[in-house]
PDB file of N, CA and C in Angstrom:
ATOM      1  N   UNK A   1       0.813  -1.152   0.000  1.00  0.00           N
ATOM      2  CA  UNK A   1       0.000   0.000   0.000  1.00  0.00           C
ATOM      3  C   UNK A   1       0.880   1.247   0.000  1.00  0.00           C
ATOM      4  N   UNK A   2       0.287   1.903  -0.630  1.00  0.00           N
ATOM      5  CA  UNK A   2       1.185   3.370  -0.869  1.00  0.00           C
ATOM      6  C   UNK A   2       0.803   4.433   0.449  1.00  0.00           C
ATOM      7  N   UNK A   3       1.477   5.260   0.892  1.00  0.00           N
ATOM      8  CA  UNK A   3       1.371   6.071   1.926  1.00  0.00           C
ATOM      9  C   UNK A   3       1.925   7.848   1.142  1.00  0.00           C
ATOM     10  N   UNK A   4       0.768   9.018   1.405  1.00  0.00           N
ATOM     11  CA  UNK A   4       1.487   9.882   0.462  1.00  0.00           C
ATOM     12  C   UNK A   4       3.132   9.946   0.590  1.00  0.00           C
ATOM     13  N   UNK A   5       3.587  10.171  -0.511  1.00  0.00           N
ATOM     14  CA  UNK A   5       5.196  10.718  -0.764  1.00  0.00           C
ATOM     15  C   UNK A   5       5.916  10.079  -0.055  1.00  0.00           C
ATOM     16  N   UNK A   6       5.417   8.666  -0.353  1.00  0.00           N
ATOM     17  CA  UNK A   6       6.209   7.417  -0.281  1.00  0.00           C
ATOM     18  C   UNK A   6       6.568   6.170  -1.183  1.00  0.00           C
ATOM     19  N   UNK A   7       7.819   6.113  -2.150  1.00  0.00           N
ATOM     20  CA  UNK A   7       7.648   4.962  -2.475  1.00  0.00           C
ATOM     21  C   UNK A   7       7.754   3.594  -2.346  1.00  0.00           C
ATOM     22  N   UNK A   8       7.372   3.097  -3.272  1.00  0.00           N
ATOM     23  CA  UNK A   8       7.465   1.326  -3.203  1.00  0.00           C
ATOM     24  C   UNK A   8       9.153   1.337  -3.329  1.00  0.00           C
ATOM     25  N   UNK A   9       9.762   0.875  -2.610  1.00  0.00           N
ATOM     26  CA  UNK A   9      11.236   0.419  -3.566  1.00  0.00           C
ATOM     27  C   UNK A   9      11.761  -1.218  -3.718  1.00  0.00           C
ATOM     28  N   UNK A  10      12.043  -0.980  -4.523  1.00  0.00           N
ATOM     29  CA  UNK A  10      12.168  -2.454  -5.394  1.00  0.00           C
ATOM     30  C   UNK A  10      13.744  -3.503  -4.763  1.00  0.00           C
ATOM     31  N   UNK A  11      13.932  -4.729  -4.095  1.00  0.00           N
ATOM     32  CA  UNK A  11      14.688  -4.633  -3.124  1.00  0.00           C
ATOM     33  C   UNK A  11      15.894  -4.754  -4.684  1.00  0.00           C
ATOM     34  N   UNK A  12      17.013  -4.286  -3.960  1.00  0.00           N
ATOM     35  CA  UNK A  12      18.864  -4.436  -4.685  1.00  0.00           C
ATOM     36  C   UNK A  12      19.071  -5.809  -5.335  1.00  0.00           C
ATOM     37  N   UNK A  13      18.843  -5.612  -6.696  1.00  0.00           N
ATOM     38  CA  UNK A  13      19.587  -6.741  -7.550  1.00  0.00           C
ATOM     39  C   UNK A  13      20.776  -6.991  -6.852  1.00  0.00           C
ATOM     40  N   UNK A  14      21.020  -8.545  -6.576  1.00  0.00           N
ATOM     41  CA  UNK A  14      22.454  -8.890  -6.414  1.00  0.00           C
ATOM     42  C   UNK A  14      23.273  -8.591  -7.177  1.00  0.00           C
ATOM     43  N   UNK A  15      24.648  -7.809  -7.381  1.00  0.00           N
ATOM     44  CA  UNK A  15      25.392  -7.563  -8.383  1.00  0.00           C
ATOM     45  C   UNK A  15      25.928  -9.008  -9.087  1.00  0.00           C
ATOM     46  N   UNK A  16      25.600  -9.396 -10.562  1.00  0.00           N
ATOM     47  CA  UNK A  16      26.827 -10.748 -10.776  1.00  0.00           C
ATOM     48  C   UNK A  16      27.903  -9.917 -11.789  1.00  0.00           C
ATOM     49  N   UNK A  17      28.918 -10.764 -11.491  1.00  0.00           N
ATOM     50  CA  UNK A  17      29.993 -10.933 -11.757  1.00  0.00           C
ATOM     51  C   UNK A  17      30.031 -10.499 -13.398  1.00  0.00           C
ATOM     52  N   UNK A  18      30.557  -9.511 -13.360  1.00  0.00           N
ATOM     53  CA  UNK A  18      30.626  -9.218 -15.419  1.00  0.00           C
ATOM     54  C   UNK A  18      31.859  -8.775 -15.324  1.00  0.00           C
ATOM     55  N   UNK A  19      31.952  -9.219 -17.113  1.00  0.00           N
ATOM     56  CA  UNK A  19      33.152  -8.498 -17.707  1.00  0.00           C
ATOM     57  C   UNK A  19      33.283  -6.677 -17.772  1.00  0.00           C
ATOM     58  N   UNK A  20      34.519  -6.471 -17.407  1.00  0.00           N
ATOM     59  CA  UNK A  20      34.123  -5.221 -18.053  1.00  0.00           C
ATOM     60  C   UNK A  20      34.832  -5.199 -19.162  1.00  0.00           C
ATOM     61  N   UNK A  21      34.429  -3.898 -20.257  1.00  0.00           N
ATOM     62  CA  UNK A  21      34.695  -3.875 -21.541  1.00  0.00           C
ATOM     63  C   UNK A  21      36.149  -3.022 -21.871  1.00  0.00           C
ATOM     64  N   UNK A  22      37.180  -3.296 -22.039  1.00  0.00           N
ATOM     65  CA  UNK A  22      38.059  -2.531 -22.425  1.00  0.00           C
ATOM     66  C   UNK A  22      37.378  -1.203 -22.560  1.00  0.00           C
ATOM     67  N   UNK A  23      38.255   0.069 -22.456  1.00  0.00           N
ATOM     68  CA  UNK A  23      38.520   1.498 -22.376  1.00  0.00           C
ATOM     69  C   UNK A  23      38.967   1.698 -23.620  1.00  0.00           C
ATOM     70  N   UNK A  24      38.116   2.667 -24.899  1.00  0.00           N
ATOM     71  CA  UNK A  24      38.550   2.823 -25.784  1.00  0.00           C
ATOM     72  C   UNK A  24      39.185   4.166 -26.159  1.00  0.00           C
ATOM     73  N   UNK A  25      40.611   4.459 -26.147  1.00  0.00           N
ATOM     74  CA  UNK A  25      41.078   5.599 -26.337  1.00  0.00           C
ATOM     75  C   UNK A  25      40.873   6.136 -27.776  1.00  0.00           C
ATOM     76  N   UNK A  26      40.358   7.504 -27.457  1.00  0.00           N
ATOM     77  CA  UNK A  26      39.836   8.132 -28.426  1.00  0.00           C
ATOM     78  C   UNK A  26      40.936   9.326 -29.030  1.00  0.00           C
ATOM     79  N   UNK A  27      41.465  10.131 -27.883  1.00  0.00           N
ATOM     80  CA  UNK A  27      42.400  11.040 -27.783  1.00  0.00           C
ATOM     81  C   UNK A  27      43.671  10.555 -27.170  1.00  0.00           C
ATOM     82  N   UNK A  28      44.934  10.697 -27.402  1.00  0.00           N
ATOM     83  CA  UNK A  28      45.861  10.407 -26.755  1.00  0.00           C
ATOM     84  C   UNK A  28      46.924  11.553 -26.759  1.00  0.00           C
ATOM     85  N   UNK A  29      47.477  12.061 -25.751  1.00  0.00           N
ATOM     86  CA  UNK A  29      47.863  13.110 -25.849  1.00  0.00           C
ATOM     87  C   UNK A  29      49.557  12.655 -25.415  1.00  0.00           C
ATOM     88  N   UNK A  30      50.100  12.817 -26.088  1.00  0.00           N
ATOM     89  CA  UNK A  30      51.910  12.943 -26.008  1.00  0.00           C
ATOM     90  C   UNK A  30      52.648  14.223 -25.120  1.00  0.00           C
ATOM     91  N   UNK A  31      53.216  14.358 -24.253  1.00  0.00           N
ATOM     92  CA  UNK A  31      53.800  15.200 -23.727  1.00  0.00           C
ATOM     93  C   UNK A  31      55.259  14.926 -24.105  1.00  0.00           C
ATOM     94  N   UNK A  32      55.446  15.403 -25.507  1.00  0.00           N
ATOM     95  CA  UNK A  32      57.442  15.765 -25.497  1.00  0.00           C
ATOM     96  C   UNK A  32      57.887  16.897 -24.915  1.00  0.00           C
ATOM     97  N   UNK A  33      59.195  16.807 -25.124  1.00  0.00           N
ATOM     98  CA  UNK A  33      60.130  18.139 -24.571  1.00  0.00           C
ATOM     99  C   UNK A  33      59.488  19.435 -26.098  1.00  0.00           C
ATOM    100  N   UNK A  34      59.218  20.235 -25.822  1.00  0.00           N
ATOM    101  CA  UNK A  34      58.908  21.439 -26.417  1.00  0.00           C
ATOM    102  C   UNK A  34      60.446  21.252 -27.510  1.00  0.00           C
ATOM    103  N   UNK A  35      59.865  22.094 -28.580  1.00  0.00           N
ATOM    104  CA  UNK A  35      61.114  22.083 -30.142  1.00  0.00           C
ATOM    105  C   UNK A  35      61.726  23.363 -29.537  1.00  0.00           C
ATOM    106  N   UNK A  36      62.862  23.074 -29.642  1.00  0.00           N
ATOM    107  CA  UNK A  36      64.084  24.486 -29.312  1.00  0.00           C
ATOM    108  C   UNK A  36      63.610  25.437 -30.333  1.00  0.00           C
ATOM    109  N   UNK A  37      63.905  26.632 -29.670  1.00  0.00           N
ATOM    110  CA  UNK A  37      63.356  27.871 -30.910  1.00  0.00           C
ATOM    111  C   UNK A  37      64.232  28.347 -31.698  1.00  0.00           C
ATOM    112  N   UNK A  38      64.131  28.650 -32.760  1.00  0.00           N
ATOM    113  CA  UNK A  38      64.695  28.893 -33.430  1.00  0.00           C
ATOM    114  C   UNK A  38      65.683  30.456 -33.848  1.00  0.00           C
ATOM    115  N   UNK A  39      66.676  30.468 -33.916  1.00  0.00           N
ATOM    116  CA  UNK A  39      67.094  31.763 -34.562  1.00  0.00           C
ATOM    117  C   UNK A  39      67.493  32.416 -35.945  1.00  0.00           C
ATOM    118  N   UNK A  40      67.636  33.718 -35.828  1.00  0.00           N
ATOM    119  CA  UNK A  40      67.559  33.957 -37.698  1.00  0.00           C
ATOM    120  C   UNK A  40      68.711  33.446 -37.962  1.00  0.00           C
ATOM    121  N   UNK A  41      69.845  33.202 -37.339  1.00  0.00           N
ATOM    122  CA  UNK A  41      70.904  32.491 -37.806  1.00  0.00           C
ATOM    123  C   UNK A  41      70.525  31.288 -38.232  1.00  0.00           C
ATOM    124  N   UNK A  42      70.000  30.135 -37.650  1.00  0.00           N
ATOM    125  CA  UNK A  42      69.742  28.737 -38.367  1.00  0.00           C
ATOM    126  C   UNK A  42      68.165  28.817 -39.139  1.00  0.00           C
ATOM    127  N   UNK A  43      67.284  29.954 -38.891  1.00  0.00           N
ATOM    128  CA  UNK A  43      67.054  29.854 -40.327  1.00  0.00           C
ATOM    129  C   UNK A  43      67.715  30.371 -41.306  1.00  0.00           C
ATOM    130  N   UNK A  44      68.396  31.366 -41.226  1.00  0.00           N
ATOM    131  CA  UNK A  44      69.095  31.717 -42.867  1.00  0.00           C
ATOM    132  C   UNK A  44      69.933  30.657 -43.416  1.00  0.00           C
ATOM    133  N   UNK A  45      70.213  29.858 -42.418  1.00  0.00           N
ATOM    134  CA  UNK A  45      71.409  28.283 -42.718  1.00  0.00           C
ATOM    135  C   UNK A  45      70.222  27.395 -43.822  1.00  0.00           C
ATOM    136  N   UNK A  46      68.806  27.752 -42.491  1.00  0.00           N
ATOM    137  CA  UNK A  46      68.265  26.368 -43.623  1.00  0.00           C
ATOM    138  C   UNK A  46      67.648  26.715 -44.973  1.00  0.00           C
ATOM    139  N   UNK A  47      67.223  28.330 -44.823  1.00  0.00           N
ATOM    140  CA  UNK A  47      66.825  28.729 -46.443  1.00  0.00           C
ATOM    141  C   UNK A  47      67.609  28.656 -46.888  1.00  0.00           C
ATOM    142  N   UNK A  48      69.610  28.919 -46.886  1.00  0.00           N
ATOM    143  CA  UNK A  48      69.877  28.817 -47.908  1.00  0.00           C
ATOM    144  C   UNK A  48      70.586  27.557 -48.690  1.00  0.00           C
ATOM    145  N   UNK A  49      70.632  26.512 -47.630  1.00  0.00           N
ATOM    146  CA  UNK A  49      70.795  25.273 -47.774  1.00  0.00           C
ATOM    147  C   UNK A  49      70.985  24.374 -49.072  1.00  0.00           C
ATOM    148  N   UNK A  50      70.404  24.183 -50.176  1.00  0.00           N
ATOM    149  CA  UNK A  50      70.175  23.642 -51.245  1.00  0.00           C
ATOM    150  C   UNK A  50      70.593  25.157 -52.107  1.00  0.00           C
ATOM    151  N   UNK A  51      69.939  26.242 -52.098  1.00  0.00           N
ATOM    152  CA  UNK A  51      69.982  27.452 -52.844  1.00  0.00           C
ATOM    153  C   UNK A  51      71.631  27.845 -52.619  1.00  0.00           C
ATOM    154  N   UNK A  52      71.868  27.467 -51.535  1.00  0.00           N
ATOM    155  CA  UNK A  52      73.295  28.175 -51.432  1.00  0.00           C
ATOM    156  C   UNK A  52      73.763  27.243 -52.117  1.00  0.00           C
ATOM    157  N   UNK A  53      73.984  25.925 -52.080  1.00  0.00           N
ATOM    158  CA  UNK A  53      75.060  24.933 -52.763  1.00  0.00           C
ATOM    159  C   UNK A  53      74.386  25.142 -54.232  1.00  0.00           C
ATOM    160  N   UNK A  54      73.129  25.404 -54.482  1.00  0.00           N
ATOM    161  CA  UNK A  54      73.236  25.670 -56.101  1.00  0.00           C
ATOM    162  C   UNK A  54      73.800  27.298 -56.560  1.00  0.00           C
ATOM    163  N   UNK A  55      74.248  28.459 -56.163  1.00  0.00           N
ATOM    164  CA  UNK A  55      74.701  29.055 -56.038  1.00  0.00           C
ATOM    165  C   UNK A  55      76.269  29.500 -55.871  1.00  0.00           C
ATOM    166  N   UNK A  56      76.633  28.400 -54.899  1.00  0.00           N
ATOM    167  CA  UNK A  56      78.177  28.448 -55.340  1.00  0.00           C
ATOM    168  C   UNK A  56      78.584  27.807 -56.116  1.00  0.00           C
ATOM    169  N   UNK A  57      77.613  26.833 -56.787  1.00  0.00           N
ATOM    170  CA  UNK A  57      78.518  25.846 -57.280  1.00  0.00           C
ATOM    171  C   UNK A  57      78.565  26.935 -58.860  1.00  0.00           C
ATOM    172  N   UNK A  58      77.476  27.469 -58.654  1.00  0.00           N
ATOM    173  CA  UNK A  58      77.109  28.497 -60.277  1.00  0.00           C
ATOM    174  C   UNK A  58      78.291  29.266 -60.064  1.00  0.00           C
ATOM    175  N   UNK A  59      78.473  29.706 -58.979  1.00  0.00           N
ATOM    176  CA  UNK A  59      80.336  30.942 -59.109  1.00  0.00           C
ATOM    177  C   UNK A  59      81.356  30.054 -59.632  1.00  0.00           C
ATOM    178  N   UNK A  60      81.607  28.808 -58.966  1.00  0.00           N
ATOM    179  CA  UNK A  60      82.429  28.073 -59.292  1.00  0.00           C
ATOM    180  C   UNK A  60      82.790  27.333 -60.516  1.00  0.00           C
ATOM    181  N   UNK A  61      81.760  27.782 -61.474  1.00  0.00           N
ATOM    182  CA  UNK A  61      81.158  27.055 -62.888  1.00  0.00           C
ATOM    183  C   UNK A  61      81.521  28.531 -63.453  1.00  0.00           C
ATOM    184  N   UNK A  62      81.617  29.244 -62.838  1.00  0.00           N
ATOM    185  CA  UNK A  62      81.595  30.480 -64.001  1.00  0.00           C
ATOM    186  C   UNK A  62      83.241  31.208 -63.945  1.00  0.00           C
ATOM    187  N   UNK A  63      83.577  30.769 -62.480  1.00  0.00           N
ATOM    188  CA  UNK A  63      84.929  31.178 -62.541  1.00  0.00           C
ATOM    189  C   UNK A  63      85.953  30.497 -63.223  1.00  0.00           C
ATOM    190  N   UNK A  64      85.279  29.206 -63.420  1.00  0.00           N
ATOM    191  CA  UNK A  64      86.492  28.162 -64.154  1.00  0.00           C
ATOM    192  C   UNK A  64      86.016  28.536 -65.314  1.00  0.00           C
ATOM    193  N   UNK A  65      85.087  28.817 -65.928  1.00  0.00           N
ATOM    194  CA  UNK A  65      84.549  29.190 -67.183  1.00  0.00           C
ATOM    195  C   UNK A  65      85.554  30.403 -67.565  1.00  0.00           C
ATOM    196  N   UNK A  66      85.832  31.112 -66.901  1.00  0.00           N
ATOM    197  CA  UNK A  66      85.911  32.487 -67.111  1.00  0.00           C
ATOM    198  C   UNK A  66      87.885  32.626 -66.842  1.00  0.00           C
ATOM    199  N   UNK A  67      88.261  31.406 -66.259  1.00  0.00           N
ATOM    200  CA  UNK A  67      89.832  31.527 -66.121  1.00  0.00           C
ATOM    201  C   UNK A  67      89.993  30.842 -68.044  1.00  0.00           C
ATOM    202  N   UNK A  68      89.098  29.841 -67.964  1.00  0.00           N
ATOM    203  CA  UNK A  68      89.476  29.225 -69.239  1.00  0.00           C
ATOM    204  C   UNK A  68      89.840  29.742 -70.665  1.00  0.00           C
ATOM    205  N   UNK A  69      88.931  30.709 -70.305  1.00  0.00           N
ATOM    206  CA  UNK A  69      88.444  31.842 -71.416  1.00  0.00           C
ATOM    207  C   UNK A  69      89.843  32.457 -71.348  1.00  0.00           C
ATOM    208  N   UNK A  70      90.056  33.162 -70.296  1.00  0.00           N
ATOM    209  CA  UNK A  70      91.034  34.169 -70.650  1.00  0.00           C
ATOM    210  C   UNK A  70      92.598  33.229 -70.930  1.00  0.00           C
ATOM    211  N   UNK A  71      92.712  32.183 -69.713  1.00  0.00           N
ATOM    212  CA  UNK A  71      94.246  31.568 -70.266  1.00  0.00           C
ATOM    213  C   UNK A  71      93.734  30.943 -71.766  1.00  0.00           C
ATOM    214  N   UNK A  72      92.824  30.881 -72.846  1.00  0.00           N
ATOM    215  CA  UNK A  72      92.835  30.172 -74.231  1.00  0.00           C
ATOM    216  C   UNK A  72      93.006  31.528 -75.084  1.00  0.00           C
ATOM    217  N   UNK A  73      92.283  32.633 -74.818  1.00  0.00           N
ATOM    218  CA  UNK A  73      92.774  33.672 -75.498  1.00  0.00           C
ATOM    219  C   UNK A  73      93.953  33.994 -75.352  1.00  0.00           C
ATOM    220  N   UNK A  74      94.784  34.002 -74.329  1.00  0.00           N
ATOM    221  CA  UNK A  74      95.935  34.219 -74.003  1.00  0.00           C
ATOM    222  C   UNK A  74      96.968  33.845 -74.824  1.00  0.00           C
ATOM    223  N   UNK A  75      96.557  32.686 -75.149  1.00  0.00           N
ATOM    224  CA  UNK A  75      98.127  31.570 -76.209  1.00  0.00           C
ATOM    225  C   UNK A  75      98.043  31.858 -77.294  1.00  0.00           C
ATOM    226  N   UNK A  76      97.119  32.619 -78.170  1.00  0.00           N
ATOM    227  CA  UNK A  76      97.286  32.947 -79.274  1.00  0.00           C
ATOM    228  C   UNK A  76      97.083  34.598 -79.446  1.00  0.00           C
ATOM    229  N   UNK A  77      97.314  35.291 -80.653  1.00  0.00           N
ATOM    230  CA  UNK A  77      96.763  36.432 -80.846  1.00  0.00           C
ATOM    231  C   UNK A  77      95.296  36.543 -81.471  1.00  0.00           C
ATOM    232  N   UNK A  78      94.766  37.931 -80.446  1.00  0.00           N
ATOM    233  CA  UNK A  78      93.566  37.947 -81.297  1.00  0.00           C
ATOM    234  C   UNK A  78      93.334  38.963 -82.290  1.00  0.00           C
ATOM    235  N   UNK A  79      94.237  39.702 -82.553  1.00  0.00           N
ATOM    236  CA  UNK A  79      93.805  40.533 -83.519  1.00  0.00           C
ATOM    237  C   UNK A  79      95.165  40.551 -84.403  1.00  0.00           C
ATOM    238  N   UNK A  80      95.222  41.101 -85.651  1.00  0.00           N
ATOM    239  CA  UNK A  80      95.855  41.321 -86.535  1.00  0.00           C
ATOM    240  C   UNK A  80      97.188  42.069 -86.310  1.00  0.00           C
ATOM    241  N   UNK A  81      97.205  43.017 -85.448  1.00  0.00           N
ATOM    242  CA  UNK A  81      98.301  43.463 -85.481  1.00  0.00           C
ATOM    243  C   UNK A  81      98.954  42.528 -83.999  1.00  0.00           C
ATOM    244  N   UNK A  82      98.227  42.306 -83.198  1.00  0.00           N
ATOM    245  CA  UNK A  82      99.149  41.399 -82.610  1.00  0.00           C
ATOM    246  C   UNK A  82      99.924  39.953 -83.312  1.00  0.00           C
ATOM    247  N   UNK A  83      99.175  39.729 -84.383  1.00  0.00           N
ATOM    248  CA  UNK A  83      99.730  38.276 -84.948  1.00  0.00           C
ATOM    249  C   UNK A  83     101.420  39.574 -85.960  1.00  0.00           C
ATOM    250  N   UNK A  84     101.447  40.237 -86.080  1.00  0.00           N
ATOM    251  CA  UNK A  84     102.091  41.225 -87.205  1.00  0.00           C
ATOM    252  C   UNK A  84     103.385  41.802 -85.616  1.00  0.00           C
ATOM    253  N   UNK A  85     103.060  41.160 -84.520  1.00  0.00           N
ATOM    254  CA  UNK A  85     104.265  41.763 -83.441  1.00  0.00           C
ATOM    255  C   UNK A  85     103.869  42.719 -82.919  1.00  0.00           C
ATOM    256  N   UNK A  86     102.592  43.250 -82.698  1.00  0.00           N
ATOM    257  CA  UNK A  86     102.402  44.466 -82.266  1.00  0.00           C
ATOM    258  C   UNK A  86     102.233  46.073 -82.891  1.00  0.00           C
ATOM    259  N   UNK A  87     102.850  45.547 -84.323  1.00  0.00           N
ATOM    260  CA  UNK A  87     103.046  46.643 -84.959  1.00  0.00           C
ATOM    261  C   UNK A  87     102.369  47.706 -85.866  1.00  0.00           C
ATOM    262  N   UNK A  88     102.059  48.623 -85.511  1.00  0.00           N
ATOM    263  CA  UNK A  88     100.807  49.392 -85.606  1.00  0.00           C
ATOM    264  C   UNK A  88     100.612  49.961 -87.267  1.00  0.00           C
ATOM    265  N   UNK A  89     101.907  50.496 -88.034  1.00  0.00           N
ATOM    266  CA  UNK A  89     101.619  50.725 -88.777  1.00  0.00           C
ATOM    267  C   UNK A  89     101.765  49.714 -89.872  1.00  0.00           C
ATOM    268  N   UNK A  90     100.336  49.382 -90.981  1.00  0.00           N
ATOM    269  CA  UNK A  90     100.377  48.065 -91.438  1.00  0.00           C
ATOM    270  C   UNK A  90     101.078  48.364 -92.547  1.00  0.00           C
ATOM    271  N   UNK A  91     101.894  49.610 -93.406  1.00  0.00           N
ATOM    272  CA  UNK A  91     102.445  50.179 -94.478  1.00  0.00           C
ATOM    273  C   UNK A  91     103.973  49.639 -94.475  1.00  0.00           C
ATOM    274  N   UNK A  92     104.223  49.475 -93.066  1.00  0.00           N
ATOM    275  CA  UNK A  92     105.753  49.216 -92.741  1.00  0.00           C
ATOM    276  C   UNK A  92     106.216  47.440 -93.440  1.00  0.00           C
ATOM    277  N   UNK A  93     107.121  47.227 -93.728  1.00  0.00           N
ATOM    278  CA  UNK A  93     107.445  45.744 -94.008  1.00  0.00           C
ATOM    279  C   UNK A  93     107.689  45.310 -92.874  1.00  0.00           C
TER     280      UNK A  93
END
């Protein structure tokens, strides 16, 4: 029988024995050591990295280019009065 603002209560299921279900991680969060910061010194190292070695190697391509040039002109004459000794007036024998 009910009595006002009283309920019936239903007596405590015995608890049985269950599995429980593995814990499924959804998020996993990593705590590393924080990345060292950086300065404009090692970035200007790493922009110019590849750009710089294609860059010197272009000086180095142009300076051997450019010694070649002048020691091959060098061994011969290039103009007419140098093949003639230097000698300016072309009337002379």
């Amino acid at each position: 029988m009910l009595v006002d603002n009283q309920k019936v209560q239903d007596p405590q299921p015995t608890p049985t024995p269950t599995q429980t279900a593995p814990t499924l991680t959804i998020v996993q969060v990593v705590t590393d050591d924080p990345a060292k910061e950086l300065g404009m010194i090692d970035v200007s190292v790493a922009a110019f990295g590849l750009t710089g070695i294609i860059m010197v190697s272009a000086l180095v391509a142009g300076l051997l280019a450019g010694g070649l040039f002048v020691w091959f002109r060098s061994r011969r004459p290039i103009t007419i009065i140098e093949a003639r000794g230097n000698q300016h007036n072309l009337f002379r024998a």
